[in-house]
C-alpha atoms as a PDB file:
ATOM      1  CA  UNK A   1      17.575  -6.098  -5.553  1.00  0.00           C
ATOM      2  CA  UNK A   2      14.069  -4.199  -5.634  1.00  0.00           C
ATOM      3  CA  UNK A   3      13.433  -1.004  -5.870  1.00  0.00           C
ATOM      4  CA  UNK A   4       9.888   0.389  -5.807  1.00  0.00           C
ATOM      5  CA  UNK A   5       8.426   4.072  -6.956  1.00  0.00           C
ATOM      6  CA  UNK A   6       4.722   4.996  -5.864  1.00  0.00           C
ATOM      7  CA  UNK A   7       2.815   7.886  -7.139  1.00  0.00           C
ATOM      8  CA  UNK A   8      -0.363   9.475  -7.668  1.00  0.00           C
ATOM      9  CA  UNK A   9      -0.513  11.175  -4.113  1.00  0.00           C
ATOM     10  CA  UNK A  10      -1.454  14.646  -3.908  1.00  0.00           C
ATOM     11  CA  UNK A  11      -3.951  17.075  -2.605  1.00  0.00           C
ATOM     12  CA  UNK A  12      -7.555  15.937  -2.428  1.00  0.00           C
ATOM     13  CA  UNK A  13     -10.773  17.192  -0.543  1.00  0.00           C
ATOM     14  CA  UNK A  14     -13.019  15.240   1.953  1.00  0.00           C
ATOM     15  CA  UNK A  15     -14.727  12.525   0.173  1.00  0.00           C
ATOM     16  CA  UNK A  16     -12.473  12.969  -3.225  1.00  0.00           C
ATOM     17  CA  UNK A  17     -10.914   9.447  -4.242  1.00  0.00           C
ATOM     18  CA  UNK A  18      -7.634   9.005  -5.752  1.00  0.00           C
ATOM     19  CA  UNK A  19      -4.965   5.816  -6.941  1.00  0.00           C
ATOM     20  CA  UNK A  20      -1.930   5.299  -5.882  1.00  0.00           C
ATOM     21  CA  UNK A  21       0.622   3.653  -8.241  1.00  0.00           C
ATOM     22  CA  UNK A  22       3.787   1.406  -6.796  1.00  0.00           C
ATOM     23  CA  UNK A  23       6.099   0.423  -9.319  1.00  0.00           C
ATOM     24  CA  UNK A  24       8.799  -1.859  -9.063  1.00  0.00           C
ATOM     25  CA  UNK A  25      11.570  -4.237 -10.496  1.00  0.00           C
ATOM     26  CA  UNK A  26      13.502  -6.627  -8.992  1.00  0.00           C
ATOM     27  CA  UNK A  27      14.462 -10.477 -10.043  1.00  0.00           C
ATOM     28  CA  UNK A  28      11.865 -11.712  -7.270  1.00  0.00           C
ATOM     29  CA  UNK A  29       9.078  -9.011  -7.148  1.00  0.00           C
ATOM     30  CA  UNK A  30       6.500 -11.454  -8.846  1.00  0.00           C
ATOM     31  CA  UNK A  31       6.194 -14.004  -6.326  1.00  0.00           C
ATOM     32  CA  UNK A  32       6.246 -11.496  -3.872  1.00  0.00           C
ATOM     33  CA  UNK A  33       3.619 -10.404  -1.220  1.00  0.00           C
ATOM     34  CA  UNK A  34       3.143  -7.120  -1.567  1.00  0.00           C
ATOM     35  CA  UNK A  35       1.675  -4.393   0.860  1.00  0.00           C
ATOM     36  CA  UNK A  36       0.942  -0.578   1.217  1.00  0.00           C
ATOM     37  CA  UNK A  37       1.339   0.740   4.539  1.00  0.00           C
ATOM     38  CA  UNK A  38       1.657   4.727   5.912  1.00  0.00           C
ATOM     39  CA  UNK A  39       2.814   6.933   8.238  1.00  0.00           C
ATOM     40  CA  UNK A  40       0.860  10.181   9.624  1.00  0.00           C
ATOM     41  CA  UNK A  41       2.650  13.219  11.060  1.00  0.00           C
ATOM     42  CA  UNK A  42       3.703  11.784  14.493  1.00  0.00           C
ATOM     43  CA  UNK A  43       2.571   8.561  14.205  1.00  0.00           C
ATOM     44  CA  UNK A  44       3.911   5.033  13.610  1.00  0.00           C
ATOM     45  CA  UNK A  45       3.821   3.206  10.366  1.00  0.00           C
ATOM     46  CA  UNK A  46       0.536   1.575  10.320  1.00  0.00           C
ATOM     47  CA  UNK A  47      -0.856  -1.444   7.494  1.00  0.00           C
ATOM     48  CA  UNK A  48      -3.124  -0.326   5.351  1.00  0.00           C
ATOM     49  CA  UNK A  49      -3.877  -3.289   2.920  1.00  0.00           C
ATOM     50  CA  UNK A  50      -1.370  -6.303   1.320  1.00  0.00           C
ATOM     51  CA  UNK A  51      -1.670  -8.889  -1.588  1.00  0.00           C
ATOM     52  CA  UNK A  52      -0.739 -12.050  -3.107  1.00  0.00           C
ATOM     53  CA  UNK A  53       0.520 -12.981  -6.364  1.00  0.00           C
ATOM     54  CA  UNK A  54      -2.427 -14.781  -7.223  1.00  0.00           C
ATOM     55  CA  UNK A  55      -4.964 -11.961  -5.796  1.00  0.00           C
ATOM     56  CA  UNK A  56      -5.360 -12.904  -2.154  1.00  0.00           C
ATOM     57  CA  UNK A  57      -6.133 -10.495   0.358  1.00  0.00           C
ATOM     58  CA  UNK A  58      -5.421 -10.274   3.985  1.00  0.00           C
ATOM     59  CA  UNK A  59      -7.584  -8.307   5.643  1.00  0.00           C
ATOM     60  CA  UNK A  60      -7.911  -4.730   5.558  1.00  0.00           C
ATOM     61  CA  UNK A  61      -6.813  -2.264   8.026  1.00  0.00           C
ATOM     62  CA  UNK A  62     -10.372  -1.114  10.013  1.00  0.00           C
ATOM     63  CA  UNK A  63     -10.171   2.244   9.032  1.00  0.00           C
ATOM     64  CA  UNK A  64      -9.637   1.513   5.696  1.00  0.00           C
ATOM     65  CA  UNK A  65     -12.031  -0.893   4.832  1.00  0.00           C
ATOM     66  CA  UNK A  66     -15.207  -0.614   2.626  1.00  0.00           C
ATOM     67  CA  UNK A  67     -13.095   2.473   0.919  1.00  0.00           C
ATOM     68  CA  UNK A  68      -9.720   1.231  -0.156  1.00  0.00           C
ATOM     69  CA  UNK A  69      -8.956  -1.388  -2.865  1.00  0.00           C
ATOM     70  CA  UNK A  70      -5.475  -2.757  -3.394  1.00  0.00           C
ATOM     71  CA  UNK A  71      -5.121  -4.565  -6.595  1.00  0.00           C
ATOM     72  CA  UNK A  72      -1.461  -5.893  -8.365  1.00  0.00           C
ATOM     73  CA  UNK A  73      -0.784  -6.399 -11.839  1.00  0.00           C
ATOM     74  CA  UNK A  74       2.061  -8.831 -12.314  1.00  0.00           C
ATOM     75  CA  UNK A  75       2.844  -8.537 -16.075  1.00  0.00           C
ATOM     76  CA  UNK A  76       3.192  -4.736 -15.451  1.00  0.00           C
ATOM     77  CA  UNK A  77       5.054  -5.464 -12.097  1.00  0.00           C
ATOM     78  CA  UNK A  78       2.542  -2.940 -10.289  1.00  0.00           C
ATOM     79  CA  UNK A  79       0.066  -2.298  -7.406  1.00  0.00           C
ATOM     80  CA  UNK A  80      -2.505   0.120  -7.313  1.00  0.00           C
ATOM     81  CA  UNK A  81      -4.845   1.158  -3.852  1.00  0.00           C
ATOM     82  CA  UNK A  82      -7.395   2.556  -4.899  1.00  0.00           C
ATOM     83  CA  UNK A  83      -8.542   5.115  -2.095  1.00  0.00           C
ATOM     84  CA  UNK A  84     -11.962   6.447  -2.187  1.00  0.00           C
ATOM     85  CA  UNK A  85     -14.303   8.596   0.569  1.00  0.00           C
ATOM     86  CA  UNK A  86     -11.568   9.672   1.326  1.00  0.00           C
ATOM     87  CA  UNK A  87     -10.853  11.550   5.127  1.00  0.00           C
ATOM     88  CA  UNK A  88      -8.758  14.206   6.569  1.00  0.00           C
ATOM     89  CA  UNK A  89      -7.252  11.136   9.022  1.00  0.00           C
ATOM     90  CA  UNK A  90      -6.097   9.605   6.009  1.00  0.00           C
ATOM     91  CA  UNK A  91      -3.363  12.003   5.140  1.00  0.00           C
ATOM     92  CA  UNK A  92       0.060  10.389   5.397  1.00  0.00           C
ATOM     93  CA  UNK A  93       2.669   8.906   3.861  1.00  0.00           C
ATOM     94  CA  UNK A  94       1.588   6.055   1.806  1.00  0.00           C
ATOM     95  CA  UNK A  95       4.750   3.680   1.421  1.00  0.00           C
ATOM     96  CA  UNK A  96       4.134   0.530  -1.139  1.00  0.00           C
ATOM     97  CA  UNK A  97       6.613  -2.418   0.284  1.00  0.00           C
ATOM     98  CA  UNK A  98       7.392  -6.127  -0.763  1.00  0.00           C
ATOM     99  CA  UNK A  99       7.314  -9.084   1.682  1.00  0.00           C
ATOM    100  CA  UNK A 100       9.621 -11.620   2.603  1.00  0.00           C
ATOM    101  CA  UNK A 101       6.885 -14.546   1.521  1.00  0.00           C
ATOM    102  CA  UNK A 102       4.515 -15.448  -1.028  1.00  0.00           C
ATOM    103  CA  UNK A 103       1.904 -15.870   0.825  1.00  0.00           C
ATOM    104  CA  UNK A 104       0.491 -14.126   3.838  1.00  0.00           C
ATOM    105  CA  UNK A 105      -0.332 -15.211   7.613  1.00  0.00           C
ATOM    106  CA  UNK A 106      -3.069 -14.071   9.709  1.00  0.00           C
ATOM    107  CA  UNK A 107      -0.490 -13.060  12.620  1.00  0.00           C
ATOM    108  CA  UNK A 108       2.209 -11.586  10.389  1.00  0.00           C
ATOM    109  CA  UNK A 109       0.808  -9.963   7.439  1.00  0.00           C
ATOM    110  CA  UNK A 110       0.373  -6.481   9.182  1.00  0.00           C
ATOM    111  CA  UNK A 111       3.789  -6.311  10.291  1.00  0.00           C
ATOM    112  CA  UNK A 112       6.347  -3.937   8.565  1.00  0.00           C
ATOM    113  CA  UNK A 113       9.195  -6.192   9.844  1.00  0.00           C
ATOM    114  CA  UNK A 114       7.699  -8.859   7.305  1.00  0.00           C
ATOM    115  CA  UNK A 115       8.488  -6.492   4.313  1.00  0.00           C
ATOM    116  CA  UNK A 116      12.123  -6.400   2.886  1.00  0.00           C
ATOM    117  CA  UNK A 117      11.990  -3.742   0.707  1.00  0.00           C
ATOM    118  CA  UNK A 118      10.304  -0.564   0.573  1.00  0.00           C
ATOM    119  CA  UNK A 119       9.513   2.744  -1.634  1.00  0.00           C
ATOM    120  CA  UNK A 120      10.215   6.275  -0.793  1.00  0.00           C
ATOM    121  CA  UNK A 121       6.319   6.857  -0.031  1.00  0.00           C
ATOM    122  CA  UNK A 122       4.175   9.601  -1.423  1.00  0.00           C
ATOM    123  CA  UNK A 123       1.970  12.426   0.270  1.00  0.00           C
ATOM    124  CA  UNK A 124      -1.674  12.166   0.695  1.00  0.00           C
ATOM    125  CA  UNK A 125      -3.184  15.343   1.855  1.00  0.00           C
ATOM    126  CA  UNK A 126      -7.190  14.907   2.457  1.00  0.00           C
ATOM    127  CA  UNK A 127      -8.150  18.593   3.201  1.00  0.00           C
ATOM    128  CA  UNK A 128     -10.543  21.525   2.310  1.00  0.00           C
END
């Protein structure tokens, strides 16, 4: 079994950065894909950004990109995103999750239905 925690969401203005922190155990969680996704007030669950145990990178969501970074470390058992320039259509739920592979595929990677196990999420509120 898995069981992820993020943290490091909060309050932040226009153009403020901040990290977000998934932590996680589980026997399998190494050789895991692992993703960050969220969810805005009335919205679906959209992909933000996923990785590989060995660092590879699907590509970013569009709105994302150029401002978020997702990184892993796998001694630690953690993943990080790294949000910066941050935007008011950012705030959401940001939800850290762990796929079903190792690896990722260019028509799959963005789908939640590819992740098995998933965090409680924590708020990101991009306002003045």
């Amino acid at each position: 079994q898995v069981q992820l925690a993020e943290s490091g969401g909060g309050l932040v203005q226009p153009g403020g950065s901040l990290r977000l922190t998934c932590t996680a155990s589980g026997t399998r969680l190494s050789s895991s894909v692992m993703g960050w996704f969220r969810q805005a007030p009335g919205k679906e669950r959209e992909f933000v950004a996923a990785i590989t145990w060995s660092g590879s990178k699907p590509p970013y969501a569009d709105s994302v990109k150029g401002r978020f970074v997702i990184s892993r470390d796998n001694a630690k058992n953690t993943m990080y995103l790294q949000m910066n320039s941050l935007k008011p259509e950012d705030t959401a739920v940001y939800y850290c999750a762990v796929g079903r592979t190792t690896y990722w595929t260019p028509s799959t990677y963005y789908k939640d239905d590819e992740y098995d196990y998933w965090g409680q999420g924590t708020q990101v509120t991009v306002s003045s």
